[in-house]
N, C-alpha and C. Protein backbone atom coordinates (compact mmCIF):
# COMPACT_ATOMS: atom_id res chain seq x y z
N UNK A 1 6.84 16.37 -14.34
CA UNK A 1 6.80 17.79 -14.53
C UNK A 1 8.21 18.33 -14.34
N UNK A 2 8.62 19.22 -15.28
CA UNK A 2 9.89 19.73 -15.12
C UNK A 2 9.92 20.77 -14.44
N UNK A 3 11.42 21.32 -14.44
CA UNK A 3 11.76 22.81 -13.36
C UNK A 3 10.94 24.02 -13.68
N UNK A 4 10.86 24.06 -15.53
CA UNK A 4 10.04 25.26 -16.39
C UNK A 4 8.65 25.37 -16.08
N UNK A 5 8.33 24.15 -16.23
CA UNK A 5 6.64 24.00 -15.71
C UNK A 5 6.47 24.40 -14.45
N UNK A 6 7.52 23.65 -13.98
CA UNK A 6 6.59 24.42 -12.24
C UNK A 6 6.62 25.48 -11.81
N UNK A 7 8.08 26.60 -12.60
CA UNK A 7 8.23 27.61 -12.42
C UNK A 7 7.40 28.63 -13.06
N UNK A 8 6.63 28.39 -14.00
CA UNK A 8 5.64 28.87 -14.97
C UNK A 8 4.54 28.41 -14.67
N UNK A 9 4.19 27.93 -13.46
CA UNK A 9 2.96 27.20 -13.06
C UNK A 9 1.96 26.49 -13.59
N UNK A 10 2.91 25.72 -14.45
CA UNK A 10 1.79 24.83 -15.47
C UNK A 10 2.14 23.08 -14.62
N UNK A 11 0.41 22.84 -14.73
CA UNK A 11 0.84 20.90 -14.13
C UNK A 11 0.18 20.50 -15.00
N UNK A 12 0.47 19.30 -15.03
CA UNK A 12 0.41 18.05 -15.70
C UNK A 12 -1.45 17.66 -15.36
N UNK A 13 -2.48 17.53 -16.76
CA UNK A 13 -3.80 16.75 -16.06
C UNK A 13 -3.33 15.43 -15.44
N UNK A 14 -4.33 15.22 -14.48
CA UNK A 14 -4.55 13.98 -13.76
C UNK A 14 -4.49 12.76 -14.64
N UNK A 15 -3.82 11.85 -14.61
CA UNK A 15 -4.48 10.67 -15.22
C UNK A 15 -5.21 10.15 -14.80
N UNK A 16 -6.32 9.57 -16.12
CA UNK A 16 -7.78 8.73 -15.45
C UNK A 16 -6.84 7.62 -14.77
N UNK A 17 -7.72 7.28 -13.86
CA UNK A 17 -7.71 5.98 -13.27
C UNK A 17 -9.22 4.85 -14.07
N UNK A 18 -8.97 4.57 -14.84
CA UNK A 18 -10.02 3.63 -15.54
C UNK A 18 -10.33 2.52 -14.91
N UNK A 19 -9.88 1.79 -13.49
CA UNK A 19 -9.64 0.53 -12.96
C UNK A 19 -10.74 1.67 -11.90
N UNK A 20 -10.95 3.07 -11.30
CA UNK A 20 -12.00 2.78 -10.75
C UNK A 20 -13.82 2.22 -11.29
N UNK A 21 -13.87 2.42 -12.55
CA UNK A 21 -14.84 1.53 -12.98
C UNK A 21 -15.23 0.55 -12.46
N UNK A 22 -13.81 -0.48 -11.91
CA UNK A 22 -14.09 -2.15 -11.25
C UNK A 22 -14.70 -1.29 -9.88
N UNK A 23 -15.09 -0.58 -9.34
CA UNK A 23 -15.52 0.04 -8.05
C UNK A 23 -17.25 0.21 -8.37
N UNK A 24 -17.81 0.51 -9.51
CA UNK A 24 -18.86 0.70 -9.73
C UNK A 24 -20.11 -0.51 -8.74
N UNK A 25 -19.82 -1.65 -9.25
CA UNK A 25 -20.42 -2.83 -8.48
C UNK A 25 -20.76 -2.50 -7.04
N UNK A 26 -19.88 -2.55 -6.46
CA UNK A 26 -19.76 -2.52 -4.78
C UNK A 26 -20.54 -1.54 -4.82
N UNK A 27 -20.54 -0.11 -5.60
CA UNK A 27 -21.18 1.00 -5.25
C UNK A 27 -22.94 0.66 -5.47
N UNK A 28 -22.86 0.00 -6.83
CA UNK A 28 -24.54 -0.31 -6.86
C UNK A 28 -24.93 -0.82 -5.84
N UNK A 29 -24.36 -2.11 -4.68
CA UNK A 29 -24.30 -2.66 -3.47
C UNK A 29 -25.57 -1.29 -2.74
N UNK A 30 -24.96 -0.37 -2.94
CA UNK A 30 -24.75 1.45 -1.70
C UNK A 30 -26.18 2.15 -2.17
N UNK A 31 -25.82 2.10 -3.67
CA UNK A 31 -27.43 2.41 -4.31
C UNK A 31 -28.39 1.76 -3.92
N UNK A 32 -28.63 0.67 -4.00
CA UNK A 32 -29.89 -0.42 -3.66
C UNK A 32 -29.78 -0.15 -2.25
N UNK A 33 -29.19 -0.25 -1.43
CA UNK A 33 -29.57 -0.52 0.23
C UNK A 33 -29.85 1.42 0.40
N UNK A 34 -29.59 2.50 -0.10
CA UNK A 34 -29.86 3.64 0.49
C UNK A 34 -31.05 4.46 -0.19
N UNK A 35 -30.94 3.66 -1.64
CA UNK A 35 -31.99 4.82 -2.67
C UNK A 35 -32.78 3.91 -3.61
N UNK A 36 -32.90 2.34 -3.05
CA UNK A 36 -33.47 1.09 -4.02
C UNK A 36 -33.14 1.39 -5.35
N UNK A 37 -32.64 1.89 -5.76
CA UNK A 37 -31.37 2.06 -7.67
C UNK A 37 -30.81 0.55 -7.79
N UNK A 38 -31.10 0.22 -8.97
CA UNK A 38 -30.23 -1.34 -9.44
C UNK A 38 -29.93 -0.68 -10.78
N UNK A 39 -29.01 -1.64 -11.00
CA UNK A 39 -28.57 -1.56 -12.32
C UNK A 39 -29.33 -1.90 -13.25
N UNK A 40 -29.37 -1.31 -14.64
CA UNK A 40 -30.25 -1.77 -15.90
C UNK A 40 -29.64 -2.69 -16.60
N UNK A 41 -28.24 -2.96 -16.11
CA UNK A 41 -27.47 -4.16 -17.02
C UNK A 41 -27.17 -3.19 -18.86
N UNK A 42 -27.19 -1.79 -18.61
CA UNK A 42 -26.57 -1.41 -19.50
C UNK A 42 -25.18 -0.38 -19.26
N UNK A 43 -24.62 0.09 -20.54
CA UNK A 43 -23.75 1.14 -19.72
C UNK A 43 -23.22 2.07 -21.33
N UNK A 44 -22.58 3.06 -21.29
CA UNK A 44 -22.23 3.72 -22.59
C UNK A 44 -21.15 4.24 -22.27
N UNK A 45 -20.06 4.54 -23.43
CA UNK A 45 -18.94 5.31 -23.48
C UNK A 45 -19.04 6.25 -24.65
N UNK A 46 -18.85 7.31 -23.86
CA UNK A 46 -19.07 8.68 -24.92
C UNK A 46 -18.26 9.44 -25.38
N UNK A 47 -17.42 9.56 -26.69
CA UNK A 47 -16.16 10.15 -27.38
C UNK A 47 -16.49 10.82 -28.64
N UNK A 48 -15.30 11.44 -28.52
CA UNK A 48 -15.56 12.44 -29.44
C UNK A 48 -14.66 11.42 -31.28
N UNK A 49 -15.68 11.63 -31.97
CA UNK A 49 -15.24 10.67 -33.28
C UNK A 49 -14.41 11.31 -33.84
N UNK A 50 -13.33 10.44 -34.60
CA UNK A 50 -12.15 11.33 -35.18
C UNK A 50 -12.64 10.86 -36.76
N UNK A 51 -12.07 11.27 -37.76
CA UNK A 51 -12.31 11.23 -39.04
C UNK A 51 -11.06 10.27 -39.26
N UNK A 52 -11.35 9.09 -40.72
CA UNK A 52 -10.53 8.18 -41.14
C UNK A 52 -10.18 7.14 -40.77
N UNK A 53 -9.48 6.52 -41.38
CA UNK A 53 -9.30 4.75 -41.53
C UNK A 53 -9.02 3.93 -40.26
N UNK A 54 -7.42 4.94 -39.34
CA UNK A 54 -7.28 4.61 -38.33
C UNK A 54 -8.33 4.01 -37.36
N UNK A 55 -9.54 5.19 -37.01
CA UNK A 55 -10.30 5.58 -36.47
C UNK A 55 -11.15 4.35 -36.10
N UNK A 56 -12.20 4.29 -38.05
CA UNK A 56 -12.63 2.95 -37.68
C UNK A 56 -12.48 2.09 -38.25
N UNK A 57 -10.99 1.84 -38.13
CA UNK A 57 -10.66 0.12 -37.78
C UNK A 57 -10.57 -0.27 -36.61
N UNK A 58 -10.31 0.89 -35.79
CA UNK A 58 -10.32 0.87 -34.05
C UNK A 58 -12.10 0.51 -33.76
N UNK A 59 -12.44 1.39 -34.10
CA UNK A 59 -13.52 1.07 -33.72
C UNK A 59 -14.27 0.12 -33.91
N UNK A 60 -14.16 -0.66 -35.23
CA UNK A 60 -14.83 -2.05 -35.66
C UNK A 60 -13.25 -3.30 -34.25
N UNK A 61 -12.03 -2.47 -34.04
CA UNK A 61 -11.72 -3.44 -33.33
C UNK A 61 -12.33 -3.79 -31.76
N UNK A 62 -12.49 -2.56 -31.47
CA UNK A 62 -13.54 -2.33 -30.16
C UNK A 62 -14.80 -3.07 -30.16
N UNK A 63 -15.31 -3.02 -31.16
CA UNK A 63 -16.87 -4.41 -31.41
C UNK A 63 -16.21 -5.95 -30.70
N UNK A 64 -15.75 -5.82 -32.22
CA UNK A 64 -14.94 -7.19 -32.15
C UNK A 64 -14.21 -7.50 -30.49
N UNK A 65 -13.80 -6.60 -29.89
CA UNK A 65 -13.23 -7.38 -28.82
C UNK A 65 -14.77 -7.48 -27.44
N UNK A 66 -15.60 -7.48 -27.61
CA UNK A 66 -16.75 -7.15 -27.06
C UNK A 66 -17.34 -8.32 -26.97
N UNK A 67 -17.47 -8.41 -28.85
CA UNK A 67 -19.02 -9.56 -28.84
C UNK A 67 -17.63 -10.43 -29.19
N UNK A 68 -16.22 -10.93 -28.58
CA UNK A 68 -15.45 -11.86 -28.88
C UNK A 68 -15.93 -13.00 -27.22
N UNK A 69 -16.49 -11.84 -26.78
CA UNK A 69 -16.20 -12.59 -25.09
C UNK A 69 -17.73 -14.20 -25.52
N UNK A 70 -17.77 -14.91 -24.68
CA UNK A 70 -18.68 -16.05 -25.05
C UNK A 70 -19.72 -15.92 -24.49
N UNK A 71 -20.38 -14.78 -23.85
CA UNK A 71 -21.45 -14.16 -23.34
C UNK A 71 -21.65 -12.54 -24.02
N UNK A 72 -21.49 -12.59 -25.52
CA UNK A 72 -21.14 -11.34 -25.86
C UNK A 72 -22.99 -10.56 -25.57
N UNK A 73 -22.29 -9.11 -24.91
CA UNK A 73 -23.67 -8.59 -24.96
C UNK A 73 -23.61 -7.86 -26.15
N UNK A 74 -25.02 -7.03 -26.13
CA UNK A 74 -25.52 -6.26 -27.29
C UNK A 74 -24.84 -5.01 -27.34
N UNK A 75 -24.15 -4.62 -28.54
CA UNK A 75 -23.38 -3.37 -28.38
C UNK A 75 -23.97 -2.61 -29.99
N UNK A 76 -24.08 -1.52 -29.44
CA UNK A 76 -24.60 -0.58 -30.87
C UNK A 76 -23.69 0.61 -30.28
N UNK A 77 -23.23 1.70 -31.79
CA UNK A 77 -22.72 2.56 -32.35
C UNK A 77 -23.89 3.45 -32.54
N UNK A 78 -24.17 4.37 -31.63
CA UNK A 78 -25.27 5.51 -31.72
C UNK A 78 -24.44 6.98 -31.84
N UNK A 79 -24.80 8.50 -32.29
CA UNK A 79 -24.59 9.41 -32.52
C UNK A 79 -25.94 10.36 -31.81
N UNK A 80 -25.32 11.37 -31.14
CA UNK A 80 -26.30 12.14 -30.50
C UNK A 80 -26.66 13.06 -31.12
N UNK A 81 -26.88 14.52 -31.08
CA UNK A 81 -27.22 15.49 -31.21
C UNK A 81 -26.56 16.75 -31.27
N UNK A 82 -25.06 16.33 -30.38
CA UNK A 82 -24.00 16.94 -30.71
C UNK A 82 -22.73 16.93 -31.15
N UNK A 83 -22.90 15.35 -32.03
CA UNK A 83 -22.13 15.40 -32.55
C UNK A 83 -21.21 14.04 -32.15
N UNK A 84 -21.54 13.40 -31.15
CA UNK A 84 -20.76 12.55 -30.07
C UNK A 84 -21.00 11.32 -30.68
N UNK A 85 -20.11 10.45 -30.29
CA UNK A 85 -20.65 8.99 -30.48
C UNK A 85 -20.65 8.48 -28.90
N UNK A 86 -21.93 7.63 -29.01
CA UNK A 86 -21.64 6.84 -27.99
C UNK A 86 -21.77 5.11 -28.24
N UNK A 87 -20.73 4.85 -27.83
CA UNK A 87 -20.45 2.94 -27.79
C UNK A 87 -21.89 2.43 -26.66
N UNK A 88 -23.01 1.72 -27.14
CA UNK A 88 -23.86 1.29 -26.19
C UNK A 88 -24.19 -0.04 -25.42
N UNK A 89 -23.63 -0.63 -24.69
CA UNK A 89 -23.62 -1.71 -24.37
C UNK A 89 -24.56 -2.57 -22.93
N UNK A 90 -24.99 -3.54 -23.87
CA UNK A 90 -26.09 -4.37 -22.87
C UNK A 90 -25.91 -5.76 -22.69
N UNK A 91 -25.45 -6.17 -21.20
CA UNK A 91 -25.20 -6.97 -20.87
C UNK A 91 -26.23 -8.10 -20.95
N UNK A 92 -25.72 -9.16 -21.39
CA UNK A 92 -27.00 -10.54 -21.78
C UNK A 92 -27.90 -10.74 -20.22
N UNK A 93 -26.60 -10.52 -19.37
CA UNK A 93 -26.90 -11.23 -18.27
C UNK A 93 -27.49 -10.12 -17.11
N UNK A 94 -27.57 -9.04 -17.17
CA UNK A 94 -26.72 -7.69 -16.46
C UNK A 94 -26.51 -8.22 -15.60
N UNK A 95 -24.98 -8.29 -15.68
CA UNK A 95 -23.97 -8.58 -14.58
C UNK A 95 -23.22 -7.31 -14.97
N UNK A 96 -23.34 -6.94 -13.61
CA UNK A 96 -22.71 -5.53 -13.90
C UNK A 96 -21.25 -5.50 -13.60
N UNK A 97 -20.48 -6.39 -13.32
CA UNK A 97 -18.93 -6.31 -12.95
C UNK A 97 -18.61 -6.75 -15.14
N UNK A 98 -19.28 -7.80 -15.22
CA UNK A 98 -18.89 -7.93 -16.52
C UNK A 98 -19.06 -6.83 -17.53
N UNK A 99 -20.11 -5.75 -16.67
CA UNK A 99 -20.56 -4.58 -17.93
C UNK A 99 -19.38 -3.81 -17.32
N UNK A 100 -19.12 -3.85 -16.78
CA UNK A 100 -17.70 -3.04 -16.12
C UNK A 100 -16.39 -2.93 -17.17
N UNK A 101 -16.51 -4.71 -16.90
CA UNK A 101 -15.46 -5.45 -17.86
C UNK A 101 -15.18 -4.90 -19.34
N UNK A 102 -16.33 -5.04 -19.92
CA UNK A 102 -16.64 -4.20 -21.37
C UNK A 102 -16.53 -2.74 -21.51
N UNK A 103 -17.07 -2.01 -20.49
CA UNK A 103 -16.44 -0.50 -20.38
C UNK A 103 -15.04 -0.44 -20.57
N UNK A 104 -14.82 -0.86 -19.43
CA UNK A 104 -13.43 -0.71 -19.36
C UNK A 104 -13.04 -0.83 -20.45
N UNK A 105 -12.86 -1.83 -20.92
CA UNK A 105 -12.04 -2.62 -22.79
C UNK A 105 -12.50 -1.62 -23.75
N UNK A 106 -13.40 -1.14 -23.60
CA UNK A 106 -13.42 0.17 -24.52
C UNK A 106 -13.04 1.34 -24.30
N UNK A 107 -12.58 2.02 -23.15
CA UNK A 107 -12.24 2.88 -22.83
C UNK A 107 -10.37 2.84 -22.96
N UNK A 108 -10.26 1.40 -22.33
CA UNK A 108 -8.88 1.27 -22.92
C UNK A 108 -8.62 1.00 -24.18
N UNK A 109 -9.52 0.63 -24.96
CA UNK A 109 -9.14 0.44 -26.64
C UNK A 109 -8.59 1.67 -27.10
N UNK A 110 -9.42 2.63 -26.85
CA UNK A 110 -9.07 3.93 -27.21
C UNK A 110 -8.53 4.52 -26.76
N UNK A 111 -7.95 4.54 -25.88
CA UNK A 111 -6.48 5.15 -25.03
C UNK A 111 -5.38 4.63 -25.56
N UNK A 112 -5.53 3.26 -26.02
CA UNK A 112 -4.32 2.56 -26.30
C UNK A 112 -4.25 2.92 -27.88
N UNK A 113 -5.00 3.38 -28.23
CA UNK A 113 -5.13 3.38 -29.98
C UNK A 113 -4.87 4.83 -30.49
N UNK A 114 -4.45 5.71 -29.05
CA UNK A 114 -3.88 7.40 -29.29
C UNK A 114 -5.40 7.90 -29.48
N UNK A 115 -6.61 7.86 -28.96
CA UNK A 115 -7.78 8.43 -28.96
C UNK A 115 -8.30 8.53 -27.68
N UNK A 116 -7.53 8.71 -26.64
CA UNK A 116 -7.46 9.23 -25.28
C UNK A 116 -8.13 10.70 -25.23
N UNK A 117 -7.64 11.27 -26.11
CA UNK A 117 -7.97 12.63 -26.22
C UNK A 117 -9.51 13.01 -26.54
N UNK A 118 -10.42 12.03 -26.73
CA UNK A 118 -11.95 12.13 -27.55
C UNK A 118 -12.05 11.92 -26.35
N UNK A 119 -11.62 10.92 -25.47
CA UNK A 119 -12.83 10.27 -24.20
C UNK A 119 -13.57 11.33 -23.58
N UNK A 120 -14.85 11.13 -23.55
CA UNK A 120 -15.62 12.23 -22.64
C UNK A 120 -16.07 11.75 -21.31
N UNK A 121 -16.60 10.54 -21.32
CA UNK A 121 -17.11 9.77 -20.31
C UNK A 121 -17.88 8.55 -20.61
N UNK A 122 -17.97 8.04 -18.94
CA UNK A 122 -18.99 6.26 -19.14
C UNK A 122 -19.98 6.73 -18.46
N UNK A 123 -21.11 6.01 -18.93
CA UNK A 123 -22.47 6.08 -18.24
C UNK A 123 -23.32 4.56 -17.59
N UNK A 124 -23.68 4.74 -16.32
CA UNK A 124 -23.78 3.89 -16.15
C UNK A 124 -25.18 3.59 -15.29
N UNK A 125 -26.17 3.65 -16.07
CA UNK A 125 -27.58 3.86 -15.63
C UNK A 125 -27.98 3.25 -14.42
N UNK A 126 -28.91 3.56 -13.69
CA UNK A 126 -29.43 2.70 -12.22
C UNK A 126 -30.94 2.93 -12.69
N UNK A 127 -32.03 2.32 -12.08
CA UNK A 127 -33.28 2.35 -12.23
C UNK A 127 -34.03 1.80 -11.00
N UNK A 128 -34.73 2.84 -10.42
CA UNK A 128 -36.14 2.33 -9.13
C UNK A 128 -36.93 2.08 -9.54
N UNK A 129 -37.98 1.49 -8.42
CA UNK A 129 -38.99 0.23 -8.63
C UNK A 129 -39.86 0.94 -9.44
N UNK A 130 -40.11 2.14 -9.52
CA UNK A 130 -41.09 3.31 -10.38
C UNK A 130 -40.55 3.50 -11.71
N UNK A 131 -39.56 2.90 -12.08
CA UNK A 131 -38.96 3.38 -13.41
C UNK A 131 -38.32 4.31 -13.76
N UNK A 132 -37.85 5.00 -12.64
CA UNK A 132 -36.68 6.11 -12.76
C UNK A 132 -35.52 6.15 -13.24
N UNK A 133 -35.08 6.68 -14.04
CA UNK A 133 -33.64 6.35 -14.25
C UNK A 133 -32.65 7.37 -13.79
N UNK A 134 -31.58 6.96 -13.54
CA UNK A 134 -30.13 8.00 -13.17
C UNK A 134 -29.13 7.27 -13.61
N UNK A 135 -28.70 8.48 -13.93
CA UNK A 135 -27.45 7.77 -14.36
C UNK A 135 -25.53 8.19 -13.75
N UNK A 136 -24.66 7.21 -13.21
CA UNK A 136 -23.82 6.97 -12.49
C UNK A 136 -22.44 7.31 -13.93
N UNK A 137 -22.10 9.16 -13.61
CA UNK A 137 -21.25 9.26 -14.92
C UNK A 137 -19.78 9.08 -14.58
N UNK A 138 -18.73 8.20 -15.07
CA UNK A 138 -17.38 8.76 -15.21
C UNK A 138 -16.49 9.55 -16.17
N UNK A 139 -16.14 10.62 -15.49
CA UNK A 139 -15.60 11.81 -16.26
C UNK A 139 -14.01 11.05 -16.49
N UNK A 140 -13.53 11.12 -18.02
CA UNK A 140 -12.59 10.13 -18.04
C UNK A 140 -11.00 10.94 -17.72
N UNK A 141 -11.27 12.48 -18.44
CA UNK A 141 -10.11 13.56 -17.94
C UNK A 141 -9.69 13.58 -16.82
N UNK A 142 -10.84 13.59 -16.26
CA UNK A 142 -11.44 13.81 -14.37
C UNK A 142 -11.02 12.80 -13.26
N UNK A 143 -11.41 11.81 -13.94
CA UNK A 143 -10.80 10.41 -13.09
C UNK A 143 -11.85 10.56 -12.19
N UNK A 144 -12.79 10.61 -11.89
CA UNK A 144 -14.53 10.88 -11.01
C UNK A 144 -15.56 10.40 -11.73
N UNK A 145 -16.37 10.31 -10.48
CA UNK A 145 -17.73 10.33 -10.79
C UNK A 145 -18.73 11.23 -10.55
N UNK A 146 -19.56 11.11 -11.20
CA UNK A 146 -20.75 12.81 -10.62
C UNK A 146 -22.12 11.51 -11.10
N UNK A 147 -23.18 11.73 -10.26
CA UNK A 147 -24.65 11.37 -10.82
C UNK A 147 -25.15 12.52 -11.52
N UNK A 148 -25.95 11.72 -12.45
CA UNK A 148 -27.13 12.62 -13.54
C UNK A 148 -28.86 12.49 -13.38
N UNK A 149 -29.17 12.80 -12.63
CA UNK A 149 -30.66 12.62 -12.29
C UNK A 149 -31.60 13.47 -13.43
N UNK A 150 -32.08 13.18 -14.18
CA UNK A 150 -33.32 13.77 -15.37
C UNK A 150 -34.32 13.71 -14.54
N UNK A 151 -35.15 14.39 -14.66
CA UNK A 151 -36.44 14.31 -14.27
C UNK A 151 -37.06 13.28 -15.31
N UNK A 152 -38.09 12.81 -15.05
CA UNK A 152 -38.60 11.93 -16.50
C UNK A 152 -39.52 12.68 -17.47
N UNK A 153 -39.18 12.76 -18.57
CA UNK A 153 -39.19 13.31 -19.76
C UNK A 153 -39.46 14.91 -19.66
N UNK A 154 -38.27 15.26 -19.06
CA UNK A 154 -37.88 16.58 -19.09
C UNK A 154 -36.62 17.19 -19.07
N UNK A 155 -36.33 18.55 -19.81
CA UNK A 155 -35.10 18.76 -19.58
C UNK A 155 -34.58 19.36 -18.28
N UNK A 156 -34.45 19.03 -17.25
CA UNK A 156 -34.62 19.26 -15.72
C UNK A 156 -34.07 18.73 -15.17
N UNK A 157 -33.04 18.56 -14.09
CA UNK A 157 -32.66 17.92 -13.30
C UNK A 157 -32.95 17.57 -12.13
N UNK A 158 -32.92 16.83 -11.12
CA UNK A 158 -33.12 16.74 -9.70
C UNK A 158 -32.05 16.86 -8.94
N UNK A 159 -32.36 18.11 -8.77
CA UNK A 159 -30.59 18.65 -7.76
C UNK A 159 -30.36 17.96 -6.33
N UNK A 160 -31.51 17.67 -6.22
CA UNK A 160 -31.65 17.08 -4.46
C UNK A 160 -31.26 14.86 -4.72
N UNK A 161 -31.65 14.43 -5.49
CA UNK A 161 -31.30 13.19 -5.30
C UNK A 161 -30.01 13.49 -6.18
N UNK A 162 -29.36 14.18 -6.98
CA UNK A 162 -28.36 14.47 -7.54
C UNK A 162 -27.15 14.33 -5.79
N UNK A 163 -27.63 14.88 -5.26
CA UNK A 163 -26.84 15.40 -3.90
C UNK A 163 -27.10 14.09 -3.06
N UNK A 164 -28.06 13.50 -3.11
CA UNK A 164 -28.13 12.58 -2.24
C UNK A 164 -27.36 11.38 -2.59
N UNK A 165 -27.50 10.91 -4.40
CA UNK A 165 -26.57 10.27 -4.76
C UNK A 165 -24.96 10.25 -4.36
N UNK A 166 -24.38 11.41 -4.50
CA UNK A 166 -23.36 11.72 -4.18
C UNK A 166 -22.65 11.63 -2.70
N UNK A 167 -23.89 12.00 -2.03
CA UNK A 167 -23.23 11.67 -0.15
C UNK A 167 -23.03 10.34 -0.54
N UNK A 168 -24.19 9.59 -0.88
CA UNK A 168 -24.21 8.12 -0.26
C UNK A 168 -22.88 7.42 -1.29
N UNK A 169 -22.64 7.70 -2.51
CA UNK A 169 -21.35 7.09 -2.89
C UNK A 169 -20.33 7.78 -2.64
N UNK A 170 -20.18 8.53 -1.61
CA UNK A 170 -18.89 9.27 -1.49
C UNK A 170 -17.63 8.37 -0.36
N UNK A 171 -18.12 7.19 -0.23
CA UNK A 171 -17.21 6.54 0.44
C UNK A 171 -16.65 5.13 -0.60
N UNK A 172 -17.63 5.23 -1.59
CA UNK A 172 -17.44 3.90 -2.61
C UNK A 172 -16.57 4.05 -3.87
N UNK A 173 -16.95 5.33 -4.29
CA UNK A 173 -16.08 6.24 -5.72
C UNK A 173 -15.73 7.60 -5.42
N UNK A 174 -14.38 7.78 -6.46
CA UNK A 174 -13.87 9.08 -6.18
C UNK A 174 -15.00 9.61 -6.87
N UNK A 175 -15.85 10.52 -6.13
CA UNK A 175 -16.67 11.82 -6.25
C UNK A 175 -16.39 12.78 -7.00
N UNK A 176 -16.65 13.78 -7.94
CA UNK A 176 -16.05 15.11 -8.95
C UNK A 176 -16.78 15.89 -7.47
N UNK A 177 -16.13 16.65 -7.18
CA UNK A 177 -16.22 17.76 -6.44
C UNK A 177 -16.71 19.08 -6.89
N UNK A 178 -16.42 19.55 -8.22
CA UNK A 178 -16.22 20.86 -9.13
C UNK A 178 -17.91 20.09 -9.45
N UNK A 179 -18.79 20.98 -9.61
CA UNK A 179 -20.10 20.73 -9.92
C UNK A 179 -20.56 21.35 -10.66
N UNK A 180 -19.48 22.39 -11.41
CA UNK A 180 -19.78 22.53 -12.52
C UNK A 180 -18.84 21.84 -13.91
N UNK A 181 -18.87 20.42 -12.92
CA UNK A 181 -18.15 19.56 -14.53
C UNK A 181 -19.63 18.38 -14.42
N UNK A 182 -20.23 18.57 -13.54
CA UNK A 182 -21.32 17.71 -13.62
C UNK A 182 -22.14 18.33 -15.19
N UNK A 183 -21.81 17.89 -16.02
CA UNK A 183 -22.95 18.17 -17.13
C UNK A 183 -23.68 17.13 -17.66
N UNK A 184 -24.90 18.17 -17.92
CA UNK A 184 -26.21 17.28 -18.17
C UNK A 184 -25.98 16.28 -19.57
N UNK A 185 -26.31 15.31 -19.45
CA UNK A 185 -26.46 13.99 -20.70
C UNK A 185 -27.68 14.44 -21.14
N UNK A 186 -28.23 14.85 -21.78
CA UNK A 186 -29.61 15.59 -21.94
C UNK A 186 -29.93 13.94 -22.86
N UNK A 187 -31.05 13.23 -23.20
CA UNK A 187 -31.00 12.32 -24.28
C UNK A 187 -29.85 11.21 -24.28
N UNK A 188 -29.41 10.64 -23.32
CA UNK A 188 -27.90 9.55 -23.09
C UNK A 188 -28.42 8.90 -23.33
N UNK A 189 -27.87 7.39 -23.76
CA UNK A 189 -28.58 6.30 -24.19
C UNK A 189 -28.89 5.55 -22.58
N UNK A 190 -29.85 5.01 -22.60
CA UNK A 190 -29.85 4.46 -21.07
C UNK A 190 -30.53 5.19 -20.27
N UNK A 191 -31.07 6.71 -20.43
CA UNK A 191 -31.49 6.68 -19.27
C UNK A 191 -32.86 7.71 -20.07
């Protein structure tokens, strides 16, 4: 940041930290022993699609470096409702450090490919013995995490295990604090 900026009170956004992703694991550890949540062995990255060639050749390179690994999991190219794409990926094994692994590589594909600017976030579903799902989001601007609790098959949230999620990983992942960047995945793949 220069002398102008600071004197004009403009800063610089945060850079993501994308390496807290490798933190996710340990945290599922926190989920299971406080709120029985395991992982579904899936996970999604959600960006905003750019138009043209560049775009997807990146994006057919992002496959390709995926299902290159020798345990390639299942990855699909889905489109929501508003417009978003999300990269969907399911681990053969769910091993969730390896679904980590694959986040990550996509999140850096596209940072490295000047499409930093689309990233919206990773999703990273948990599920109890009842079939609940939540989902564990990283905000990629943000460099955080926030939980997404749906009610099941409603547009509704659960503000209270939303909160409970959050104490209990607040020693495992950087936490989003601002709770109104927690926004709803209404329909995410995964959960």
């Amino acid at each position: 940041m220069g002398l102008l900026d600071a004197f004009l009170g403009r800063s610089r956004p945060k850079a993501p930290n994308l390496d807290s992703l490798f933190a996710v694991p340990s945290a599922a550890f926190t989920l299971q022993a406080a709120l029985d949540l395991r992982p579904t062995g899936t996970g999604s990255v959600c960006f905003r699609s750019a138009s043209g060639a560049a775009f997807a050749q990146m994006q057919e390179e992002i496959l390709g470096l995926i299902e290159a690994d020798p345990q390639a999991p299942s990855v699909k190219v889905t489109q929501d409702g508003y417009g978003f794409t999300w990269l969907n990926v399911e681990a053969a094994d769910e091993d969730l450090s390896t679904l980590c692994t694959h986040l990550h590589a996509v999140n850096s594909t596209l940072e490295s490919q000047g499409f930093g600017h689309g990233l919206l976030c990773t999703m990273v579903p948990f599920e109890s013995g009842d079939g609940r799902r939540v989902g564990l989001v990283y905000l990629y601007k943000q460099g955080t995490f926030y939980p997404f609790a749906p009610f099941p098959g409603e547009q509704r949230r659960d503000n209270l295990l939303e909160m409970q999620l959050r104490d209990a990983l607040a020693g495992d992942l950087p936490m989003e604090k601002d709770l109104q960047r927690w926004l709803a995945l209404w329909n995410a793949p995964g959960l």
